[in-house]
Protein backbone atom coordinates (compact mmCIF):
# COMPACT_ATOMS: atom_id res chain seq x y z
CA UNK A 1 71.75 107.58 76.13
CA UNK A 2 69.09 108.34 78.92
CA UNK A 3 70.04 107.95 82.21
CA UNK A 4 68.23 105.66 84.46
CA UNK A 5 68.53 104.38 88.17
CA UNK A 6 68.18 100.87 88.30
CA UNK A 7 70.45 99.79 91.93
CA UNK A 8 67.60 99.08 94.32
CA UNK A 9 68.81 100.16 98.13
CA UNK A 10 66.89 99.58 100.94
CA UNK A 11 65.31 103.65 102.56
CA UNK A 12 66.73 102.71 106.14
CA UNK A 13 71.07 102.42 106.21
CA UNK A 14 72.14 98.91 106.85
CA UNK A 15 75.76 97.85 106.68
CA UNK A 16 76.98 97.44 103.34
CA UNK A 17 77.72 93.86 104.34
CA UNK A 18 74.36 93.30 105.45
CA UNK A 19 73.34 94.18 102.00
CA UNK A 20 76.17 92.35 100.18
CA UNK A 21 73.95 89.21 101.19
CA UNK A 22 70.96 90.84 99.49
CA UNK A 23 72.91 91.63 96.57
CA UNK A 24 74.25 87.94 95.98
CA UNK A 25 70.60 86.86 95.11
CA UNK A 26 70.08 90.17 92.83
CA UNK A 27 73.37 89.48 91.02
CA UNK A 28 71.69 85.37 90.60
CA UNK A 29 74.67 84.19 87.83
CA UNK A 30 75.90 87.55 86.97
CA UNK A 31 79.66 88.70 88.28
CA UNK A 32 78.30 91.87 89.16
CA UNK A 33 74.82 94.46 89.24
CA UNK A 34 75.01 97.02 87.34
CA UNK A 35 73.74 100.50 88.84
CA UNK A 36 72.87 102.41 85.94
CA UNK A 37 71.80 101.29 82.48
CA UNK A 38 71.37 97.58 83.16
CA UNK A 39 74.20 95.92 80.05
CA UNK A 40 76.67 93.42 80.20
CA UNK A 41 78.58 95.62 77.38
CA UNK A 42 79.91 98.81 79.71
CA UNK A 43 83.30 100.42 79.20
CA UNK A 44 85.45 100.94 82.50
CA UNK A 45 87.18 104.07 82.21
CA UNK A 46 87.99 104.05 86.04
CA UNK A 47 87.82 102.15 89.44
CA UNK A 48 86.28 103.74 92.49
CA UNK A 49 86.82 102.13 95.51
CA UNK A 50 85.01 103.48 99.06
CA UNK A 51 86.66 102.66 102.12
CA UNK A 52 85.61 103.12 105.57
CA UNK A 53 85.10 101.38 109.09
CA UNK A 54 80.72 102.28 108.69
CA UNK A 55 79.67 102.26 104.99
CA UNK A 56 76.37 101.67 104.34
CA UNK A 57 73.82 102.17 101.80
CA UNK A 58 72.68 105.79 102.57
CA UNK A 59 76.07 106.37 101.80
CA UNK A 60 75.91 104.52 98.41
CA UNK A 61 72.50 105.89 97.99
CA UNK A 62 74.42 109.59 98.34
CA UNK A 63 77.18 108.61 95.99
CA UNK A 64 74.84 106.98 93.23
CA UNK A 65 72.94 110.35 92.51
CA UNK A 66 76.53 111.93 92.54
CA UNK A 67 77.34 109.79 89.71
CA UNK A 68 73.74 110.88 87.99
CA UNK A 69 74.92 114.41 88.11
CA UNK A 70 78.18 113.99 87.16
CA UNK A 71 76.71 112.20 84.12
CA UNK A 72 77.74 109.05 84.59
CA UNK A 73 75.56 106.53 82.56
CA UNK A 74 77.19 103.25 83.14
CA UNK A 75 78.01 101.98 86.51
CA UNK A 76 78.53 98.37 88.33
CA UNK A 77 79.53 97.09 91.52
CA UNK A 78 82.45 95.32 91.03
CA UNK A 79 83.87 94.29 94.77
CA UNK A 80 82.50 93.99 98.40
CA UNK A 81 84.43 92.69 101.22
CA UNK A 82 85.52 93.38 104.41
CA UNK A 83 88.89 93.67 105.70
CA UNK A 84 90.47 94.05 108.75
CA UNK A 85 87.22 95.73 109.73
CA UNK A 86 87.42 98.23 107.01
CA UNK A 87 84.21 98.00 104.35
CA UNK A 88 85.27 98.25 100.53
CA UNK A 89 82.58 98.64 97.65
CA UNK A 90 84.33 99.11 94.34
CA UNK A 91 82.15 100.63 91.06
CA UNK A 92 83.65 100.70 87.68
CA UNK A 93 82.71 103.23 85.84
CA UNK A 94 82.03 104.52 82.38
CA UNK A 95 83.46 107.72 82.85
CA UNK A 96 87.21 108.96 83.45
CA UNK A 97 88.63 109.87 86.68
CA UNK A 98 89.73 113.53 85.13
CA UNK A 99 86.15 114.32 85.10
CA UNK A 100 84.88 112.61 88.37
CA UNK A 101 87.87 112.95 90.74
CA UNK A 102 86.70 117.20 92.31
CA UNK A 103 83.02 115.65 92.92
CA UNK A 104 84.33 112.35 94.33
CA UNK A 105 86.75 114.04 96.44
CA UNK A 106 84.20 116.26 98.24
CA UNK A 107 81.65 113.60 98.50
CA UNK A 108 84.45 111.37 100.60
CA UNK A 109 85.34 114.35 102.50
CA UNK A 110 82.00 114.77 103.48
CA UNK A 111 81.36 111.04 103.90
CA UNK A 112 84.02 111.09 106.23
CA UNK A 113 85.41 107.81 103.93
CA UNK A 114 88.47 107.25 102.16
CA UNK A 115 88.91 106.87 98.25
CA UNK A 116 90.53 105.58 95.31
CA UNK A 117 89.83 107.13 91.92
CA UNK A 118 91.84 105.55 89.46
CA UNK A 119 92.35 104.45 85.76
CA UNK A 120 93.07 100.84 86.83
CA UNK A 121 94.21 98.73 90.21
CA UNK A 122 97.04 95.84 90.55
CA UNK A 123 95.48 92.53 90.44
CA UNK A 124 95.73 91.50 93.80
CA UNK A 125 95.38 87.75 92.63
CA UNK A 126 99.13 87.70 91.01
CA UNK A 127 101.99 88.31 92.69
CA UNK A 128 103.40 92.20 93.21
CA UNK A 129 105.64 94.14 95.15
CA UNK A 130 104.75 97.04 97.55
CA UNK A 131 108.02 99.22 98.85
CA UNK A 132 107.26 101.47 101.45
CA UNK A 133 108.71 104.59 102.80
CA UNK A 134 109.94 103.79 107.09
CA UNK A 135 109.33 107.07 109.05
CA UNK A 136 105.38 108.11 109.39
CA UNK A 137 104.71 105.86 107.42
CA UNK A 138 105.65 101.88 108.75
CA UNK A 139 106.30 103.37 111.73
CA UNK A 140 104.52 106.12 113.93
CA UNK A 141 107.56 108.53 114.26
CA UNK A 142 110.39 110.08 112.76
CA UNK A 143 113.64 108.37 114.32
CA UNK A 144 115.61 111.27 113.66
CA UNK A 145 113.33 113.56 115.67
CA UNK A 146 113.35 110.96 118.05
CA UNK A 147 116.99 110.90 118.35
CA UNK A 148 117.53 114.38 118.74
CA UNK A 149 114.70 114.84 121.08
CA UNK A 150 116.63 112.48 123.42
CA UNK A 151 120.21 113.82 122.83
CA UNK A 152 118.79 117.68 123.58
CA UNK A 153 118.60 118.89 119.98
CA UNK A 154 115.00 117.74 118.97
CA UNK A 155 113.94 121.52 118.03
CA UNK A 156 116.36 122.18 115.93
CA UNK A 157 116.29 118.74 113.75
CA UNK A 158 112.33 118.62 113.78
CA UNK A 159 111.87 121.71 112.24
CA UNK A 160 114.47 120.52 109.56
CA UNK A 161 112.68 117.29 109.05
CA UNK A 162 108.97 119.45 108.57
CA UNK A 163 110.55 121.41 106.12
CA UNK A 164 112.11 118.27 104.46
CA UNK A 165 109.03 116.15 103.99
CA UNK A 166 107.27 119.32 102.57
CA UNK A 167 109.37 119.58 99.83
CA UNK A 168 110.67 122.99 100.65
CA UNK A 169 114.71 121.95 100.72
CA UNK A 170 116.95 119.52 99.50
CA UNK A 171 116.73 116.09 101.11
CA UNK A 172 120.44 115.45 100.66
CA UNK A 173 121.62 118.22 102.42
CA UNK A 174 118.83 118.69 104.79
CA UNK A 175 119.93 114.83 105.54
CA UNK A 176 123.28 115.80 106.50
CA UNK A 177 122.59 119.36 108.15
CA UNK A 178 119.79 117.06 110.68
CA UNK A 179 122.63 114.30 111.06
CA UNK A 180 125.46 116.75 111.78
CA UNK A 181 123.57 118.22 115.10
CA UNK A 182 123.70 114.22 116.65
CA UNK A 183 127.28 114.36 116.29
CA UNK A 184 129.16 112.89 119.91
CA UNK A 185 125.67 111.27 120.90
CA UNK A 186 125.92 107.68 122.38
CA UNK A 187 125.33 104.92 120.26
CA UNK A 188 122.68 103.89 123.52
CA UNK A 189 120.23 106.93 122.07
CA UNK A 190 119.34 105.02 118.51
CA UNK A 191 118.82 101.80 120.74
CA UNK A 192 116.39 103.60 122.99
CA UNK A 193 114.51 104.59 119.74
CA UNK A 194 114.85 101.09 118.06
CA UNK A 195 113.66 99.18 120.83
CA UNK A 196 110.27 101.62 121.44
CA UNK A 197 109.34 102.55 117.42
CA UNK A 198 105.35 102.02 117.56
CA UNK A 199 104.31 100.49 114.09
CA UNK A 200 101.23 102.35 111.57
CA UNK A 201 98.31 100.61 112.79
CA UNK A 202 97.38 98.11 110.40
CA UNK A 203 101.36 97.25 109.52
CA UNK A 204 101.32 93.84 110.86
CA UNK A 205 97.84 92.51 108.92
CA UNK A 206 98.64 94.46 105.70
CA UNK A 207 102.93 92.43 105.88
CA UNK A 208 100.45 89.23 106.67
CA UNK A 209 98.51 89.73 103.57
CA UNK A 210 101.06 90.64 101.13
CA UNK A 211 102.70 87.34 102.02
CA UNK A 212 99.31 84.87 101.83
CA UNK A 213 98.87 86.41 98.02
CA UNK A 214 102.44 85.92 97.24
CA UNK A 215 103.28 89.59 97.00
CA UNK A 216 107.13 91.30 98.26
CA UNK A 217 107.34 93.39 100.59
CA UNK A 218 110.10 96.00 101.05
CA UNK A 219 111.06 99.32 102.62
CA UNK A 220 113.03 102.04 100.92
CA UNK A 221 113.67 104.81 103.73
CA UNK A 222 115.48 108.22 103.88
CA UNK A 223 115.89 107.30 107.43
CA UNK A 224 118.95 105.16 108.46
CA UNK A 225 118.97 101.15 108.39
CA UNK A 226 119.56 100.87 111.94
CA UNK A 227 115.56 101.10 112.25
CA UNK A 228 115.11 99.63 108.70
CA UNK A 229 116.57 96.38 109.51
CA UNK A 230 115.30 95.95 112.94
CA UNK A 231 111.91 96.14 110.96
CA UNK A 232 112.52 93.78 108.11
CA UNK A 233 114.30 91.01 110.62
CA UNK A 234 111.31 91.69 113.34
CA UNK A 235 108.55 91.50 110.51
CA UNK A 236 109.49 90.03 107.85
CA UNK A 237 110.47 92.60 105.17
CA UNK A 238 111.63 91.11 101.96
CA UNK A 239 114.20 93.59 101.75
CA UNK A 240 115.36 97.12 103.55
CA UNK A 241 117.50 100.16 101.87
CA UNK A 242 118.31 103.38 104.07
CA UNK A 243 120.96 105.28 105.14
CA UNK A 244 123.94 104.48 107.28
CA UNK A 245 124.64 106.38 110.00
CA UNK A 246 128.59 106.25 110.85
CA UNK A 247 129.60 104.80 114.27
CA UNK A 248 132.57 105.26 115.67
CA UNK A 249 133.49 103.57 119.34
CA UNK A 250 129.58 103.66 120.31
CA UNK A 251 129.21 106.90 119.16
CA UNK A 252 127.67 109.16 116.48
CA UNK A 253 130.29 110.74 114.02
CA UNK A 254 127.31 113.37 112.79
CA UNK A 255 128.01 111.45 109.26
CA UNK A 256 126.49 109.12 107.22
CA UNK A 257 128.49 106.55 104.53
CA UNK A 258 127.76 105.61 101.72
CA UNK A 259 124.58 106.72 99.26
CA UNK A 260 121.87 108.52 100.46
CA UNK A 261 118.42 107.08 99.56
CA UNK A 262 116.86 110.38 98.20
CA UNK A 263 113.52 110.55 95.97
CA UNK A 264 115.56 109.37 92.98
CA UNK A 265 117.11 106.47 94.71
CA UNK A 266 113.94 105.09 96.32
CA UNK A 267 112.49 104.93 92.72
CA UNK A 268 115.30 103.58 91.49
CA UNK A 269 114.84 100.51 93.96
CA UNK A 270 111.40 100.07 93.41
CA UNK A 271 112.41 99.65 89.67
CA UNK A 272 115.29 97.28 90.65
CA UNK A 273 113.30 95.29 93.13
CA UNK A 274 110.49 94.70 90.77
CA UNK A 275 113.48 93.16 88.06
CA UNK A 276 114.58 91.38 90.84
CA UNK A 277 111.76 89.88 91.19
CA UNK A 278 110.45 89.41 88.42
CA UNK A 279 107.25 91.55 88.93
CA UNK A 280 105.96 93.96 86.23
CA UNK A 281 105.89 97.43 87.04
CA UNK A 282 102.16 97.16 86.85
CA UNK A 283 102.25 95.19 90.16
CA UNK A 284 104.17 97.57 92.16
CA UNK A 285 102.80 100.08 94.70
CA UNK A 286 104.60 102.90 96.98
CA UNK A 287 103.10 104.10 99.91
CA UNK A 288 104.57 106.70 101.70
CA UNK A 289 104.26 110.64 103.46
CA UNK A 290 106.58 112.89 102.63
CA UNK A 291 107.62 114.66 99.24
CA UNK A 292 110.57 112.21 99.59
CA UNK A 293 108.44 109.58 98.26
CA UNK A 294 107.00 111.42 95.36
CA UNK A 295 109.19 110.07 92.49
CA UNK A 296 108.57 106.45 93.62
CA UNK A 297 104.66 106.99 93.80
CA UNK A 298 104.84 108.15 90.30
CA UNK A 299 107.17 105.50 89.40
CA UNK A 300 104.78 103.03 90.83
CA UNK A 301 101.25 101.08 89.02
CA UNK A 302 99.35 102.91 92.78
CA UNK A 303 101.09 105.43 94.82
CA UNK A 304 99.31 105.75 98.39
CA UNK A 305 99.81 108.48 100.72
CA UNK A 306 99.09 107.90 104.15
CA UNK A 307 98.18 110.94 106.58
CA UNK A 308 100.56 112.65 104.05
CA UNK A 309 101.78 116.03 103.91
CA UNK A 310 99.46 118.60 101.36
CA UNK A 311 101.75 118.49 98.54
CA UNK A 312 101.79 114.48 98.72
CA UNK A 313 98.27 113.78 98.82
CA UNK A 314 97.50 116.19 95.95
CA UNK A 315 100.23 113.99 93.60
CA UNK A 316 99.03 110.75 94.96
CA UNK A 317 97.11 108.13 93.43
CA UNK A 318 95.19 107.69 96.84
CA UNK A 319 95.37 109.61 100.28
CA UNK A 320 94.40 107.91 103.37
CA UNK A 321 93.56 110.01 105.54
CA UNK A 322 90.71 108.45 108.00
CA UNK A 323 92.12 104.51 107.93
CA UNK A 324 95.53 103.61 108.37
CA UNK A 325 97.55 100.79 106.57
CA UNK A 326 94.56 98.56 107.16
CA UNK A 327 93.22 100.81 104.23
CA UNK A 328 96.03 99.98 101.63
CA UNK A 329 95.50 96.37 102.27
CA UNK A 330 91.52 96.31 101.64
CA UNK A 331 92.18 98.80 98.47
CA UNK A 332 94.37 95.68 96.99
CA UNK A 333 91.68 93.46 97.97
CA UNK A 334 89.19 95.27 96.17
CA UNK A 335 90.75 94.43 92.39
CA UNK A 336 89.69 90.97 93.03
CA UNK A 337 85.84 90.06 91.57
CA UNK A 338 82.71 89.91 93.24
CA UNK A 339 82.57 86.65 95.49
């Protein structure tokens, strides 16, 4: 089949929601124009969704001869919107991520926008579930570094913690080796933290959302549930597994009780929440940073990685790295049609 251009962009960039109001009376009764190869009959063999504070059509204009080269015959804009101030085009495509996803990635780099590249997204208009990891990821910091920083031992637990998250030792033991060194500190230092944890940009809209399209919300953190349950009672987390740290007349034992929610176990809850819930796997997404929060990812319809470590972003479905939680919230947006 011979490959033609048919997606008419204007020479000078205007904001892709400038030109969404152009496209509406292209499209005239159709759900959606169709880039390349003008047919109602094209097979989808992957979403791409653009993301970014200032798309525009130069940058679509870029990304459609990308797609020529790449030999991509079929093509059709599918979704624009805006949320939360972040601008979302998604194409389906008639050709697979495998063979697209090296290009792509360069062109976003470049672009300075984040991606998804993916077989298929939720379906933002039925209900799902989205468990998240806690430290870096609904929050700013690590509470354990946090801790330690203010009880005198931050060096020595932070460099624990890096190599933790990287992958590079065993997060049950690396767990109790970080929690050990906070042994005899007050009870008053995990306040301290608890009372000052700055949330992920974007945490508050993206909880808001989930809840208006009748989707759970949950966290599932290696951290410890003194912080975990401050955040689901202060913002409305459906549910909230982490560790216990062990208390003893105000103070830190340097233990923790009871099972430690390792990579396994935070998979394991995504699985048990969705049950709960009744939500097919299909629905669920894990966002998280660390390696910690590999096995849920997989375990997960859409793992997203958010200003993850290398090792993360590489295994992830998506990896935001310019837009913050703002960005997983528009990427579930972006599975509903063309309004």
């Amino acid at each position: 089949m011979e490959t033609t251009i048919t997606l008419q962009l204007p020479s000078n960039p205007i904001s892709i929601m400038q030109w969404k109001s152009d496209l509406q009376s292209m499209i005239e009764n159709h759900h959606a124009l169709f880039l390349i190869n003008d047919s109602n009959d094209i097979a989808t063999q992957s979403e791409l969704v653009l993301m970014g504070t200032d798309l525009n059509t130069n940058t679509l204009n870029t990304l459609t001869n990308l797609l020529v080269e790449n030999a991509v015959s079929q093509a059709k804009v599918s979704h624009i919107s805006q949320v939360e101030g972040v601008n979302l085009v998604r194409l389906s495509l008639n050709k697979s991520k495998e063979d697209l996803n090296t290009a792509i990635k360069q062109f976003a780099q470049e672009a300075a926008v984040d991606y998804a590249l993916v077989a298929s997204l939720p379906d933002f208009a039925k209900p799902g579930l989205v468990l998240m990891d806690m430290d870096s990821t609904t929050i700013q910091i690590e509470c354990i570094d946090e801790i330690a920083r203010l009880y005198g031992v931050g060096e020595q637990v932070s460099a624990v913690t890096a190599a933790a998250m990287r992958g590079e030792l065993d997060f049950n033991e690396s767990l109790r080796t970080r929690v050990g060194k906070l042994a005899n500190a007050p009870e008053s230092v995990i306040k301290e933290v608890a009372d000052n944890m700055p949330l992920m940009p974007g945490l508050v809209a993206l909880i808001a959302g989930l809840k208006a399209a009748n989707w759970k919300v949950a966290i599932a953190s290696g951290g410890f549930t003194y912080f975990a349950n401050r955040l689901k009672d202060d913002h409305g987390f459906d549910a909230a597994y982490a560790n216990t740290l062990e208390i003893v007349d105000n103070t830190l034992t340097g233990q923790v009780t009871g099972e430690i929610v390792n990579a396994d176990v935070k998979a394991r809850t995504l699985q048990e929440l969705a049950e709960k819930f009744d939500i097919p796997m299909s629905q669920t997404v894990a966002i998280g940073d660390g390696a910690n929060d590999l096995v849920m990812m997989a375990a997960s319809s859409l793992g997203i990685a958010i200003h993850a470590k290398p090792i993360v972003q590489e295994k992830a479905s998506v990896a935001l790295n310019n837009l913050d939680l703002e960005g997983a919230l528009g990427l579930l947006h972006a599975s509903l049609p063309l309004a």
